[in-house]
C-alpha atoms as a PDB file:
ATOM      1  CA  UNK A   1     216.940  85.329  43.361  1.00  0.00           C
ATOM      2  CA  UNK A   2     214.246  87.887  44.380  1.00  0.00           C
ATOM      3  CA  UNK A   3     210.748  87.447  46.057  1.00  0.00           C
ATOM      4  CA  UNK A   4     207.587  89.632  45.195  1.00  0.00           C
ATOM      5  CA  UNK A   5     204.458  89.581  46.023  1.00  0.00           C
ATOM      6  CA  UNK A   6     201.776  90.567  42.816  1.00  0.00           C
ATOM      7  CA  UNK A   7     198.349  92.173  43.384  1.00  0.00           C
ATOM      8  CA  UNK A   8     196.295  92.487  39.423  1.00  0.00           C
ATOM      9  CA  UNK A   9     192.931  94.191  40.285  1.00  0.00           C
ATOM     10  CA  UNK A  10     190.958  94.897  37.664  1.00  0.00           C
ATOM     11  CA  UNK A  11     189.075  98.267  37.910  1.00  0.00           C
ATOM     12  CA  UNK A  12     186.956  98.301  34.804  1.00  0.00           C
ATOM     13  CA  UNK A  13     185.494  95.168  34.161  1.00  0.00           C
ATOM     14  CA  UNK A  14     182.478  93.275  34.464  1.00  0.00           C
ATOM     15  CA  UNK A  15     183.816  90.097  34.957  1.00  0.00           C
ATOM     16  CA  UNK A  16     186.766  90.956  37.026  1.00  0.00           C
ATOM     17  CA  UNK A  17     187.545  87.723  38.412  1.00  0.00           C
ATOM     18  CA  UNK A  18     188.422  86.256  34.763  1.00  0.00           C
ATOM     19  CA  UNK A  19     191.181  88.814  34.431  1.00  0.00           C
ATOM     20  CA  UNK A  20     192.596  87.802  37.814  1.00  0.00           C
ATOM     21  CA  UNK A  21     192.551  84.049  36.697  1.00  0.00           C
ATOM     22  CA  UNK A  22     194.637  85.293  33.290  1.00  0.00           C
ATOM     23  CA  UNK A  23     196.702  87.509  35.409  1.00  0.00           C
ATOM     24  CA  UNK A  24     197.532  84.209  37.510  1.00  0.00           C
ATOM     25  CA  UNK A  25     197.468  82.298  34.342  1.00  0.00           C
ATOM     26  CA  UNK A  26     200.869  84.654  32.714  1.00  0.00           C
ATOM     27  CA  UNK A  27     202.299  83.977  36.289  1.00  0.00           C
ATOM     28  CA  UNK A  28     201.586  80.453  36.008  1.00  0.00           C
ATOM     29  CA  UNK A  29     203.528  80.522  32.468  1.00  0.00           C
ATOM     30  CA  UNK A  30     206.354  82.417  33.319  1.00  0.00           C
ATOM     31  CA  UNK A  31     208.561  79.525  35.158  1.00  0.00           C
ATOM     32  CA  UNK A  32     208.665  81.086  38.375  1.00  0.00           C
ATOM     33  CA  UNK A  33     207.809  79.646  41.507  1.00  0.00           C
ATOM     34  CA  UNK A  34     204.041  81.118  42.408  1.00  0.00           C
ATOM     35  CA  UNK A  35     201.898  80.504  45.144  1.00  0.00           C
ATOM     36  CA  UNK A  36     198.404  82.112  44.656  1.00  0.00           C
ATOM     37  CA  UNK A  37     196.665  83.462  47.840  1.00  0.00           C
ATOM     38  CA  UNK A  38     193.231  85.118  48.709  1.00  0.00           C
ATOM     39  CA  UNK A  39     194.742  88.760  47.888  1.00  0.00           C
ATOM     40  CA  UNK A  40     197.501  88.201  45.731  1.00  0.00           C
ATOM     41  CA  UNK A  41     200.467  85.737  44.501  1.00  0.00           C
ATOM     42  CA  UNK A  42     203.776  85.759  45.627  1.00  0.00           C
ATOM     43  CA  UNK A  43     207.077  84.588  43.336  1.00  0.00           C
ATOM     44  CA  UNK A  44     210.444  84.045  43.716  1.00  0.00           C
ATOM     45  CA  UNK A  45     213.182  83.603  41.091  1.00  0.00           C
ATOM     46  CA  UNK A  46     215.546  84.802  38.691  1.00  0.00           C
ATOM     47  CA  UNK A  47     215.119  88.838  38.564  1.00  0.00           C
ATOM     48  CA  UNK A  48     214.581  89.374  35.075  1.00  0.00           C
ATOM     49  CA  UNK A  49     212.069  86.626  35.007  1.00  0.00           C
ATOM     50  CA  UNK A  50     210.182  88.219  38.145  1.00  0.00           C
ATOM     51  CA  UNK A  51     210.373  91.666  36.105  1.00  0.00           C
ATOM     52  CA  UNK A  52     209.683  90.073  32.645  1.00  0.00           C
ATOM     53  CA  UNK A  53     206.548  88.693  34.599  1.00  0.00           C
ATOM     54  CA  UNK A  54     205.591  92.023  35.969  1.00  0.00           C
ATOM     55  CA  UNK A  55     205.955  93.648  32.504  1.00  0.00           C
ATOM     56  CA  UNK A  56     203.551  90.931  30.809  1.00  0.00           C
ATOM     57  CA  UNK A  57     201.333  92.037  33.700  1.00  0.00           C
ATOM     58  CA  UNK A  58     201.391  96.125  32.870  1.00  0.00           C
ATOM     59  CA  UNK A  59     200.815  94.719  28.780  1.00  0.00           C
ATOM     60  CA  UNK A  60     197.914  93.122  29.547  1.00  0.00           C
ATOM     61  CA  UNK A  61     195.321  93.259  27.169  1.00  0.00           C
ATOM     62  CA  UNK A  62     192.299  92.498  28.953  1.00  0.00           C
ATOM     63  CA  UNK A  63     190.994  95.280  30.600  1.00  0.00           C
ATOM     64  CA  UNK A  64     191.443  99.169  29.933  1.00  0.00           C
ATOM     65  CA  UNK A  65     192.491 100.021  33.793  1.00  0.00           C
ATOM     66  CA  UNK A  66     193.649  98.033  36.179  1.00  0.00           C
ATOM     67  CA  UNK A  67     196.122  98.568  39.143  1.00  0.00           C
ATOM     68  CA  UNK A  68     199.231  96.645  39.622  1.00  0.00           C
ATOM     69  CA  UNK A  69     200.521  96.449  43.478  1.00  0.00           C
ATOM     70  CA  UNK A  70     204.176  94.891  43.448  1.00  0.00           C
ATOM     71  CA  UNK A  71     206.431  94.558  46.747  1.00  0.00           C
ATOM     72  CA  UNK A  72     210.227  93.469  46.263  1.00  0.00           C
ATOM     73  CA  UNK A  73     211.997  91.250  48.638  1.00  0.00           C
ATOM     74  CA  UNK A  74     215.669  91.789  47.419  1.00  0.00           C
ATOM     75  CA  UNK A  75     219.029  91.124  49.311  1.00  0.00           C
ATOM     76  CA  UNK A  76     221.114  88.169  49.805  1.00  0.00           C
ATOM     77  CA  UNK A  77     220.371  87.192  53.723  1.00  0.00           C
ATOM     78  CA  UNK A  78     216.463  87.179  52.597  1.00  0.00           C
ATOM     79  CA  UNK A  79     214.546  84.384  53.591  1.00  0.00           C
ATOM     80  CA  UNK A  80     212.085  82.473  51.142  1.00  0.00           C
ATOM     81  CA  UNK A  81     208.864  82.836  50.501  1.00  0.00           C
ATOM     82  CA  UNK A  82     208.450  79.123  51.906  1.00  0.00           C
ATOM     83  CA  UNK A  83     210.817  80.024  55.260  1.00  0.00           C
ATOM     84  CA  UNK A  84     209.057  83.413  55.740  1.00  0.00           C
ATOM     85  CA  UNK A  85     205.426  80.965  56.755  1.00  0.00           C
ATOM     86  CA  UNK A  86     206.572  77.777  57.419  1.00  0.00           C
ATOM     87  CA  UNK A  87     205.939  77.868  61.190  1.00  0.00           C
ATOM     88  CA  UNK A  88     202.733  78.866  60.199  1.00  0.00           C
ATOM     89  CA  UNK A  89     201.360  75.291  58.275  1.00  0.00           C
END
């Protein structure tokens, strides 16, 4: 199991907030666990489905640019993404 957390911003667009919602939506699909926040959506799961995810993400074919900001969490003392803020809700 592996965390990341996913930025997709769109860079030429004129609707860029559609191609965050299907950037979220191939997340949504990919059977990871996904929480969506305000400036990006952290996963957690299975490492080729986390990478699989972030390679349906670079092939996508709704806009012509776009950048793609992915941090790891890797390592077996890691804590989860739902540990990591708990004290915080």
């Amino acid at each position: 199991m592996i965390a990341a957390h996913i930025q997709f911003i769109p860079l030429a667009s004129d609707a860029p907030i559609e191609l965050v919602d299907h950037a979220i939506a191939i997340i949504q699909k990919s059977g990871l666990q996904y929480e969506v926040g305000p400036f990006g959506t952290s996963v957690e799961g299975e490492a080729t489905l986390v990478s699989g995810t972030v390679e349906a993400l670079v092939a996508c074919p709704t806009t012509s640019e776009f950048l793609l900001n992915v941090q790891y969490h890797v390592g077996p003392t890691r804590l989860s993404n739902l540990e990591k803020v708990a004290k915080f809700r």
